[in-house]
Protein backbone atom coordinates (compact mmCIF):
# COMPACT_ATOMS: atom_id res chain seq x y z
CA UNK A 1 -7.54 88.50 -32.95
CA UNK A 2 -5.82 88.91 -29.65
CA UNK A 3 -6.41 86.61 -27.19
CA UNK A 4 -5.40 86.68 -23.04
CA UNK A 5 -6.04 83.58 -20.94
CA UNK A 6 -7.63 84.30 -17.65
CA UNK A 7 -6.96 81.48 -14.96
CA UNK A 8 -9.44 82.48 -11.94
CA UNK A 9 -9.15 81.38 -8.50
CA UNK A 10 -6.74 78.50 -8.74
CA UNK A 11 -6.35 79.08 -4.80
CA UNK A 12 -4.99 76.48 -2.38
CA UNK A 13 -8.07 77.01 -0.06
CA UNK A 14 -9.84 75.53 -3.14
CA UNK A 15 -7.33 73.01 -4.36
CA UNK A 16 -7.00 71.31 -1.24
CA UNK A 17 -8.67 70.28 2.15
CA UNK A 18 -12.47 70.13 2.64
CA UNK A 19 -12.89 72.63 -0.26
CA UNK A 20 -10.46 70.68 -2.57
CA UNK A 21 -12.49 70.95 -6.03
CA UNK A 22 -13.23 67.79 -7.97
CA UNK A 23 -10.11 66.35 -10.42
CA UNK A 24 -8.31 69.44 -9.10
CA UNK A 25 -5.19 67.43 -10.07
CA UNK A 26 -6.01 66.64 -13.49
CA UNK A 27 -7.69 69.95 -13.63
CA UNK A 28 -4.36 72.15 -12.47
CA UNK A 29 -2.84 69.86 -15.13
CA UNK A 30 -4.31 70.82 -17.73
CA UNK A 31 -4.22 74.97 -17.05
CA UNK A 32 -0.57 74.29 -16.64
CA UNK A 33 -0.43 72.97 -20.21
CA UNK A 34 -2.70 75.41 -21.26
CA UNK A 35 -0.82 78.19 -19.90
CA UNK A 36 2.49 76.84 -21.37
CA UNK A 37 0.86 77.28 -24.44
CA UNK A 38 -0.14 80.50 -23.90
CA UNK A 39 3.40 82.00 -22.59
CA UNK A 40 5.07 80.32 -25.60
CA UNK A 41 2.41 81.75 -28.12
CA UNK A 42 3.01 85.63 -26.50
CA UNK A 43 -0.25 84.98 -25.27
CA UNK A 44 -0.77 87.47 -21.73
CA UNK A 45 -2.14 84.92 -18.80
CA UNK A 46 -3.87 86.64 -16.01
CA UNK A 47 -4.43 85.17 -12.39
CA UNK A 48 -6.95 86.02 -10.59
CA UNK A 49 -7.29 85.71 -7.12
CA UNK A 50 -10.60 85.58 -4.70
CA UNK A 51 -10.42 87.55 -1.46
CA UNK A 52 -12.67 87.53 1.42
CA UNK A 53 -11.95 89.01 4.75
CA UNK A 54 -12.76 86.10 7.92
CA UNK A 55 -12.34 82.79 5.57
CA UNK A 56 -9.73 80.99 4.19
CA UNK A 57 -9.29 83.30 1.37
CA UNK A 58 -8.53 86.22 3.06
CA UNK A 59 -5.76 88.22 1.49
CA UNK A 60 -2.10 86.91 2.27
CA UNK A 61 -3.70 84.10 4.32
CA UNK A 62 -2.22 80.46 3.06
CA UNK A 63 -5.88 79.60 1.63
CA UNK A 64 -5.50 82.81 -0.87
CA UNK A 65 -2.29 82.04 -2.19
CA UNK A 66 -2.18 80.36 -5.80
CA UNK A 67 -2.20 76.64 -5.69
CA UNK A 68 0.69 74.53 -4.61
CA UNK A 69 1.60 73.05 -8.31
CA UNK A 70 0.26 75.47 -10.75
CA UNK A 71 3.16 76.52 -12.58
CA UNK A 72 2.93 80.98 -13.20
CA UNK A 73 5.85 83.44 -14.54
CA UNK A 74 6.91 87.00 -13.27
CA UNK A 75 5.54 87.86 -16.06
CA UNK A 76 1.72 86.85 -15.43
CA UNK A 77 -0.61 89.85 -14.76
CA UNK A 78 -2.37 89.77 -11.06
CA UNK A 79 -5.82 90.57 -10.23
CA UNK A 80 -7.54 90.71 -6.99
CA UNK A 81 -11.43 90.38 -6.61
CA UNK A 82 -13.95 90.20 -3.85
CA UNK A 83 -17.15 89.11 -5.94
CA UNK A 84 -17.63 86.29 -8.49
CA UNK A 85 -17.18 88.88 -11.62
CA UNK A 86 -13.34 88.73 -12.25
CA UNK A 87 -14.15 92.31 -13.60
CA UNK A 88 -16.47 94.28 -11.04
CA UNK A 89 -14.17 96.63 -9.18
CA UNK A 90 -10.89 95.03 -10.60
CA UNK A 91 -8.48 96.61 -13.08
CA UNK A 92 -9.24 93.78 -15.38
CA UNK A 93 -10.74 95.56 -18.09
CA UNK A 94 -8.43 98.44 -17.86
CA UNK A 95 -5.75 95.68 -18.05
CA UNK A 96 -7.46 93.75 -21.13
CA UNK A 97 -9.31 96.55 -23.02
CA UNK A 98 -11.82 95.27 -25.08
CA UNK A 99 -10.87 97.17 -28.44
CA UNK A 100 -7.17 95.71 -28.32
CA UNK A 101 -8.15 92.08 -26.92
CA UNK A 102 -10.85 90.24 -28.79
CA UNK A 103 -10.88 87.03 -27.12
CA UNK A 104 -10.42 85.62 -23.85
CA UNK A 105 -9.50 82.04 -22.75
CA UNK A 106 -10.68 81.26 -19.53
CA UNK A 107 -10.19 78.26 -17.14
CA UNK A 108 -10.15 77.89 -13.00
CA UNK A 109 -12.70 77.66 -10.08
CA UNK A 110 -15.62 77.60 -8.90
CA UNK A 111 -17.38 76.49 -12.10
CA UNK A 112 -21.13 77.37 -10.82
CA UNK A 113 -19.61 80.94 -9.23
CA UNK A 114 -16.79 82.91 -10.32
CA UNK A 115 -16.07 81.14 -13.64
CA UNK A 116 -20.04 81.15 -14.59
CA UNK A 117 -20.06 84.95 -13.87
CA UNK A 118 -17.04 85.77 -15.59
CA UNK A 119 -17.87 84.44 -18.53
CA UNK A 120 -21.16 85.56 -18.62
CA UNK A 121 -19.96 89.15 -17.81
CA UNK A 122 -17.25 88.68 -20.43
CA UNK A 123 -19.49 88.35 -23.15
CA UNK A 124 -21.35 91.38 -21.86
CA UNK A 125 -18.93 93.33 -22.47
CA UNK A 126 -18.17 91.80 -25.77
CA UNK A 127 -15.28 89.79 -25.34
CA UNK A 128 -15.45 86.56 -27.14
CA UNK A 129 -15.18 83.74 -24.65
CA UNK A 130 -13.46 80.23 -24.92
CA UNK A 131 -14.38 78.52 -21.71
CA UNK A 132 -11.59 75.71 -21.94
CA UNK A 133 -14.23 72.76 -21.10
CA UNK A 134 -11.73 70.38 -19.03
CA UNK A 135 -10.13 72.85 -17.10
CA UNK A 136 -12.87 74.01 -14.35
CA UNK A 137 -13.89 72.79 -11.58
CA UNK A 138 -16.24 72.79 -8.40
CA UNK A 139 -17.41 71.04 -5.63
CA UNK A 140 -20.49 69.22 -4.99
CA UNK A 141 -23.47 71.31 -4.30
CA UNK A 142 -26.04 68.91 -2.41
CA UNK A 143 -28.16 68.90 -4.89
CA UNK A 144 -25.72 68.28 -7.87
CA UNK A 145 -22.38 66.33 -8.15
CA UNK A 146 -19.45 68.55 -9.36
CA UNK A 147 -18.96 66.08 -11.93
CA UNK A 148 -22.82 67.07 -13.21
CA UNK A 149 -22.19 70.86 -12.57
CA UNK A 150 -19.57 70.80 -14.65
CA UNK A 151 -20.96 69.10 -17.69
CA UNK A 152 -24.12 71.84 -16.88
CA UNK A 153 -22.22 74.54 -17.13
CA UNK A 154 -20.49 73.70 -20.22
CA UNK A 155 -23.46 72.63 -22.35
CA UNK A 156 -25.52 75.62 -21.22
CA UNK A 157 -22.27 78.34 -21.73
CA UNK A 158 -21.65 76.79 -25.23
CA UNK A 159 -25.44 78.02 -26.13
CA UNK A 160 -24.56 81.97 -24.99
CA UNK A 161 -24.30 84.28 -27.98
CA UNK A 162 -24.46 88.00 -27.44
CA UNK A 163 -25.28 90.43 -29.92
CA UNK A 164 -21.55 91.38 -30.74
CA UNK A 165 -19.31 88.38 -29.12
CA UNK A 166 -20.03 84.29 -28.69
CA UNK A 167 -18.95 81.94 -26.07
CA UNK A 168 -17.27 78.26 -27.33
CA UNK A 169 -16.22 75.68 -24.82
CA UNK A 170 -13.61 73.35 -26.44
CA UNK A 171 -11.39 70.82 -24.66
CA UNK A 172 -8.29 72.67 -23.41
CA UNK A 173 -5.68 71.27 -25.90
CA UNK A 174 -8.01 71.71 -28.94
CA UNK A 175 -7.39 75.79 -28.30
CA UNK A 176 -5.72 77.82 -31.27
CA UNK A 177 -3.64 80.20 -29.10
């Protein structure tokens, strides 16, 4: 089975300041041990990065560059996006093709947004999905700590099953890369 990791908007607009996501220490931590893995394994890692024009995360502005601390490679793939889905309008799938990669590992921010809809669109399109449980993150919502989104997310994700491809959330360093 061959597997990519996908580590989505690990951003310092979102790592730091009044957007800073909850454990985002421990959390860019444990991607960077995760992605170690991955790179020693052969495994591909993909970053993707959120863009939106007039915020912090506009493109080349210092909110939209990758986080100060999380460790990447020349050889890590790129993708830009401008919606939650990692793949609407992106050259993700053309980059992971679903008939030569199987399964996709998948960590970052925002847990509720643009993690939630990438895995959900991932197993749409019949990837199978291991959300690495300890390695997401948000912010609080007002309604919701992130602490409680998190744990959320990650009980109702590990529930998904589509028709061709499942979703498991496991603790990052229980993952068979």
């Amino acid at each position: 089975m061959t597997t990519a990791l996908l580590i989505i908007d690990v951003q310092q607009a979102l790592c730091s300041g009044e957007y800073a996501c909850f454990e985002i220490g421990r959390v860019i931590d444990t991607i960077n041990d995760l992605s170690a893995r991955a790179r020693k394994a052969g495994v591909p890692v993909v970053l993707v990065q959120h863009e939106e024009a007039d915020s912090p995360l506009a493109h080349e502005a210092a909110g939209w560059q990758l986080a100060e601390g999380l460790e990447t490679s020349p050889k890590d793939h790129r993708v830009r996006k401008t919606t939650q889905d990692s793949f609407y309008q992106t050259n993700l799938q053309k980059l992971l093709p679903v008939q030569d990669f199987e399964r996709l590992v998948i960590c970052g921010l925002q847990t509720d947004y643009c993690v939630n809809a990438t895995v959900r669109q991932a197993l749409k399109l019949g990837y199978d999905v291991v959300l690495a449980g300890d390695a997401h993150s948000t912010v609080d919502n007002g309604n919701l700590s992130a602490e409680d989104i998190i744990a959320e997310h990650n009980k109702d994700l590990k529930r998904l099953t589509g028709s061709v491809a499942r979703i498991d959330v496991i603790p990052a360093k229980d993952i068979q890369l």
